[in-house]
Protein backbone atom coordinates (compact mmCIF):
# COMPACT_ATOMS: atom_id res chain seq x y z
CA UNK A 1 0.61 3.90 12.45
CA UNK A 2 -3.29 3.86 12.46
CA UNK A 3 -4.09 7.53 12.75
CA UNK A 4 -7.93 6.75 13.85
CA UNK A 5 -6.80 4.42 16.48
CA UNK A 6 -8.02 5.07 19.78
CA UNK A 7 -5.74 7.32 22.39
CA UNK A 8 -4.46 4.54 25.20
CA UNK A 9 -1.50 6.98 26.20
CA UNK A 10 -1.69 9.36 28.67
CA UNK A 11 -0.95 13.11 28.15
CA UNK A 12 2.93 13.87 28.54
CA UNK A 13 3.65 17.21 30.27
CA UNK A 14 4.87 19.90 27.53
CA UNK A 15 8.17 19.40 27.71
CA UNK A 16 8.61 16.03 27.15
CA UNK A 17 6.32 16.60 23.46
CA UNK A 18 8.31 17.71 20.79
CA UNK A 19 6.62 18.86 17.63
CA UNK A 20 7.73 20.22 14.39
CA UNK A 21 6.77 21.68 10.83
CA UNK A 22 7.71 19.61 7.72
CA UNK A 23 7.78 21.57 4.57
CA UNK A 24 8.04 21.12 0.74
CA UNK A 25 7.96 22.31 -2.45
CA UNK A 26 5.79 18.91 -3.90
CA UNK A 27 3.41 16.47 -2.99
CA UNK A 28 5.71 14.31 -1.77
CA UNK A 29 6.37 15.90 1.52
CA UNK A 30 2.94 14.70 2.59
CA UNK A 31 3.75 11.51 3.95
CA UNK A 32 5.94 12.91 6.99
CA UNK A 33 2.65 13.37 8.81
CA UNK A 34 3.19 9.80 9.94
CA UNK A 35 6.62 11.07 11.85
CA UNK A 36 5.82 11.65 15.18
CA UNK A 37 7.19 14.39 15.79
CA UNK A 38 5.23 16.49 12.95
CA UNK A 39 2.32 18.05 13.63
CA UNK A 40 1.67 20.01 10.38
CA UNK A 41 2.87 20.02 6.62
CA UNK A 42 2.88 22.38 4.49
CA UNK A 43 3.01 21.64 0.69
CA UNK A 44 4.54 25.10 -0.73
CA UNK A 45 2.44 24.93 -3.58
CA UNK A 46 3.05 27.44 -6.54
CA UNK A 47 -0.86 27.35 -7.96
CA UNK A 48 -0.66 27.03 -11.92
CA UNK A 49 -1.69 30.86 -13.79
CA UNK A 50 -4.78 28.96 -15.13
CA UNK A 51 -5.80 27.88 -12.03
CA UNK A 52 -5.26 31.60 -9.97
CA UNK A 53 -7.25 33.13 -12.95
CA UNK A 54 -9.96 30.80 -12.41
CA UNK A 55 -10.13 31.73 -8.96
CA UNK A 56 -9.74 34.99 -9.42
CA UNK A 57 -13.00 35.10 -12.06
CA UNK A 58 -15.22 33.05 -10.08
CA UNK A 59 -15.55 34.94 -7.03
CA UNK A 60 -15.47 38.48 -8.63
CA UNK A 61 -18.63 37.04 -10.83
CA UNK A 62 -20.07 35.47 -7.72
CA UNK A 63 -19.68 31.96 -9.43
CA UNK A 64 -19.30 30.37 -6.44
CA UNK A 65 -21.45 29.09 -3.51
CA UNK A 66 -20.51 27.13 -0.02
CA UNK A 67 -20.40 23.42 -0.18
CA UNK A 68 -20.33 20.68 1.92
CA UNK A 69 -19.92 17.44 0.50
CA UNK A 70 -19.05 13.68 1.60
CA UNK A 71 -16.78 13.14 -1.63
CA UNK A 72 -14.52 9.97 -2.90
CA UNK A 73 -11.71 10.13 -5.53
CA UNK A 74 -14.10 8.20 -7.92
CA UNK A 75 -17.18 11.14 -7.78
CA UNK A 76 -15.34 14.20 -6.37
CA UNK A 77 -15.32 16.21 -9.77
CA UNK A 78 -18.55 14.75 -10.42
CA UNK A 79 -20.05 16.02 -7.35
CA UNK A 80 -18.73 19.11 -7.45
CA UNK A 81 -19.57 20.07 -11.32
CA UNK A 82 -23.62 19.28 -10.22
CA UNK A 83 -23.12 21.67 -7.05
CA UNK A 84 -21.55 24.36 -9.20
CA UNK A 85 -23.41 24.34 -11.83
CA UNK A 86 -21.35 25.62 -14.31
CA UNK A 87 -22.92 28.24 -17.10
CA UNK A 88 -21.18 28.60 -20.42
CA UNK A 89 -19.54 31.51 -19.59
CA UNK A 90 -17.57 30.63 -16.79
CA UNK A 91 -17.48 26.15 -17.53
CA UNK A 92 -13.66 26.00 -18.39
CA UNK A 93 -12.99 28.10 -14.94
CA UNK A 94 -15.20 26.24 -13.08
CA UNK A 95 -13.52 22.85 -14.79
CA UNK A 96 -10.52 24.01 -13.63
CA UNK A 97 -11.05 24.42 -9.69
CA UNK A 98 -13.28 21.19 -9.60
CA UNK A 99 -9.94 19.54 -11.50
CA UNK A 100 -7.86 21.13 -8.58
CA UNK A 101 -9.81 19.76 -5.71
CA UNK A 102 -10.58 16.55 -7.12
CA UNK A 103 -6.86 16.23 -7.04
CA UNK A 104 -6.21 17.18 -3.58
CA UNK A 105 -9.46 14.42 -2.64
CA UNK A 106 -7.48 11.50 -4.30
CA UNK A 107 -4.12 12.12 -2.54
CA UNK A 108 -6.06 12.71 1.10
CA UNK A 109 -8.01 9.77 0.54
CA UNK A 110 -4.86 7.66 -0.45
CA UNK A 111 -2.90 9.55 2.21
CA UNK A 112 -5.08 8.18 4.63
CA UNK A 113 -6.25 5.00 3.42
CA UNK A 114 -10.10 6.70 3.36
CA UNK A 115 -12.69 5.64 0.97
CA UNK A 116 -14.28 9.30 1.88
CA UNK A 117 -13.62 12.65 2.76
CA UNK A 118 -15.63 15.53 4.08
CA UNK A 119 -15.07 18.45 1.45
CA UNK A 120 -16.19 22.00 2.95
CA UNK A 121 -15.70 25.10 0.45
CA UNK A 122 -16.02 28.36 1.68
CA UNK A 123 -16.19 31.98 0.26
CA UNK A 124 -15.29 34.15 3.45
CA UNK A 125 -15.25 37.95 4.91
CA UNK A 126 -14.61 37.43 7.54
CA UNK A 127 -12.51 34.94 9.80
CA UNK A 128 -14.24 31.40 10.75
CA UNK A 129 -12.44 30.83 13.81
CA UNK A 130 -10.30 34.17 14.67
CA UNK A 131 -8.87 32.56 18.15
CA UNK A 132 -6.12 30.05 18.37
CA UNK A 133 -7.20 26.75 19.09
CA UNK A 134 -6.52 23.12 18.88
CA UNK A 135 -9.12 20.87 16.11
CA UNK A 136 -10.18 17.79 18.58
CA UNK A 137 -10.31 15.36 15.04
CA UNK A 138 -6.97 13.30 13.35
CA UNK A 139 -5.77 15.56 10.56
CA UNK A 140 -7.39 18.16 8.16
CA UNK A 141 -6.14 19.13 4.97
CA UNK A 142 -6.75 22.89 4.50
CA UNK A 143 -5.51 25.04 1.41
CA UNK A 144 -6.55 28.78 0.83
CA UNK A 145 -7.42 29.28 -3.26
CA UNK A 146 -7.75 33.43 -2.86
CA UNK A 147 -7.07 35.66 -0.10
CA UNK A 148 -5.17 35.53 3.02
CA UNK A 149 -4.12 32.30 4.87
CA UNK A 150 -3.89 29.89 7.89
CA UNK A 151 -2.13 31.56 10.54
CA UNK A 152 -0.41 28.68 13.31
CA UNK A 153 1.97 28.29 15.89
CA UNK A 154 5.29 26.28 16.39
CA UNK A 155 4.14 23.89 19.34
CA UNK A 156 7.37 25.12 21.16
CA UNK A 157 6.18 28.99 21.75
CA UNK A 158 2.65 27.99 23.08
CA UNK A 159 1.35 28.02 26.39
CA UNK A 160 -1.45 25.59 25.98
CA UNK A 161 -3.05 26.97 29.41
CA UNK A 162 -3.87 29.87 27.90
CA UNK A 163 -6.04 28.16 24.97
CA UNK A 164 -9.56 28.43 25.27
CA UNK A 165 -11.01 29.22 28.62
CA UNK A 166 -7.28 29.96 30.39
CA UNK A 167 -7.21 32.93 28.08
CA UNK A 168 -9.70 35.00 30.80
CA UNK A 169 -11.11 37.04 28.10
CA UNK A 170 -8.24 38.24 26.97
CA UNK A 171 -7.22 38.60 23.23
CA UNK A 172 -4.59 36.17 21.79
CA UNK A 173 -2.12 38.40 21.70
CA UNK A 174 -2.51 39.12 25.35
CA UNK A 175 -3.71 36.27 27.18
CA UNK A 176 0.18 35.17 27.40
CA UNK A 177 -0.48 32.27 24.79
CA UNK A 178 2.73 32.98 23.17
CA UNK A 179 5.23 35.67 23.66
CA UNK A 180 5.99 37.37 20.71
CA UNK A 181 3.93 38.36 17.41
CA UNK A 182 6.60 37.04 15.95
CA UNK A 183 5.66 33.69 16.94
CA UNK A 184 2.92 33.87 14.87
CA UNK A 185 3.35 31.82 11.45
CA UNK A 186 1.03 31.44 8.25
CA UNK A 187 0.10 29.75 5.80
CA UNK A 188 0.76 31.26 1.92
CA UNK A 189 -2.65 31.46 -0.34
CA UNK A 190 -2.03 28.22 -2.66
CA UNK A 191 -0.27 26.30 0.03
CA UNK A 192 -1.94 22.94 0.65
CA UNK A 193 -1.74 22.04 4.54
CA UNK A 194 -2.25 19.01 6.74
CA UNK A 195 -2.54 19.86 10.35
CA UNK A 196 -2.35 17.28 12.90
CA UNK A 197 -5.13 17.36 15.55
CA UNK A 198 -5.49 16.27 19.31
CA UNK A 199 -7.21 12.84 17.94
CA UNK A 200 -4.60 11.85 16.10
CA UNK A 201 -2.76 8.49 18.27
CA UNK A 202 -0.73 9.32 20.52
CA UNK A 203 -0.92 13.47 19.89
CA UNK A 204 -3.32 14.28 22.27
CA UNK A 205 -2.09 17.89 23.64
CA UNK A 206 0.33 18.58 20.93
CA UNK A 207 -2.52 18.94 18.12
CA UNK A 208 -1.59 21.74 15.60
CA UNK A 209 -2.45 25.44 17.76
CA UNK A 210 -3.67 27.73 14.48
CA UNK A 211 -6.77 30.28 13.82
CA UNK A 212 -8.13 32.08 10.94
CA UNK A 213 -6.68 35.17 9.87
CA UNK A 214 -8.04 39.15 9.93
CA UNK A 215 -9.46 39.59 7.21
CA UNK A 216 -9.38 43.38 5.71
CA UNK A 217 -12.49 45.10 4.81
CA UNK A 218 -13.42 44.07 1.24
CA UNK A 219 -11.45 41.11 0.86
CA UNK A 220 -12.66 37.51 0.11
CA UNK A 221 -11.33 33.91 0.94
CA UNK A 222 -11.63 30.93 -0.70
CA UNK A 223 -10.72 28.09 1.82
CA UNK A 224 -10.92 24.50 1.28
CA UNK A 225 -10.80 22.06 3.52
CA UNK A 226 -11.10 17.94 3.87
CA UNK A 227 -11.62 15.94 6.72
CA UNK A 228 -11.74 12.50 7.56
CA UNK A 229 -15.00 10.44 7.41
């Protein structure tokens, strides 16, 4: 399946879409966003000690800066080493998250057959997009390094008129979008995610509903995401 193919088929009322969750504890889960009927997975990543540490150092030193970068698999670490620009007290941490997302860039990119990927990293206090929504784009891989995560819902318990306008003002967890709190899922910090949006062929309304998460008072994220190009 060409996922940047253009959308021929016509929108299927809700019930007759069917989406799921795939989830694993490798990489190797990642190719079941080809299925269908899959509109996210989740890669239950346990992050390495080094790694968290890292983390962990460069934001409470204020290491770390937004970026966004068109990036390959050949010049990703490259890139990212000259945007960081790492001092000598802080090289081997900074080494070790450009290491990380490099990584992440060369299975996307292989993933999805892209010479390029559109690398956005983002220190946040507060959430980037606190309503549910839908991403109008293929698939984005997203993967929170420090802080709280992704929050998303099972296709099944939303009512997609209530997304966006339909929602009358109301807050998501009263404009009837889904019926229990309990609905909602999310994301683990470390997990590495691809979620399935409405430009994907042949998912047009069944792209991946999800939002940012409340962020307490004093709390940072680091969120990473890649998109296609």
């Amino acid at each position: 399946m060409n996922a940047l193919a253009p959308l021929t088929a016509q929108i299927k009322p809700a019930e007759e879409l069917h989406r799921r969750a795939a989830k694993g504890s490798d990489a190797s889960v990642f190719p079941q966003i080809y299925n269908q009927d899959t509109n996210i997975v989740i890669w239950q990543r346990s992050t390495a000690e080094k790694l968290t540490k890292a983390v962990n150092t460069l934001i409470a030193t204020n290491a770390l800066k937004p970026l966004e970068l068109a990036v390959s698999p050949d010049d990703a670490f490259d890139q990212l080493i000259t945007a960081l620009k790492p001092e000598d007290n802080n090289r081997d941490e900074v080494n070790a998250l450009c290491e990380d997302i490099a990584l992440l860039v060369e299975m996307f990119c292989c993933l999805f057959d892209l010479k390029r990927a559109g690398l956005r990293l983002k220190i946040l206090d507060n959430p980037m997009c606190p309503r549910f929504h839908v991403d109008k784009i293929p698939c984005r891989l997203v993967t929170t390094y420090q802080g709280v995560a992704t929050q998303w819902l099972n296709h099944s318990d939303v009512n997609r008129s209530k997304l966006g306008a339909g929602n009358l003002g109301k807050p998501d967890e009263e404009s009837g979008l889904f019926k229990s709190l309990s609905n909602i899922n999310q994301l683990t910090e470390g997990d590495v995610a691809l979620l399935k949006g409405e430009y994907w062929d042949d998912n047009e309304g069944a792209g991946l509903v999800h939002r940012s998460p409340p962020v307490a008072a004093n709390e940072q994220r680091l969120l990473l995401t890649l998109d296609f190009i």
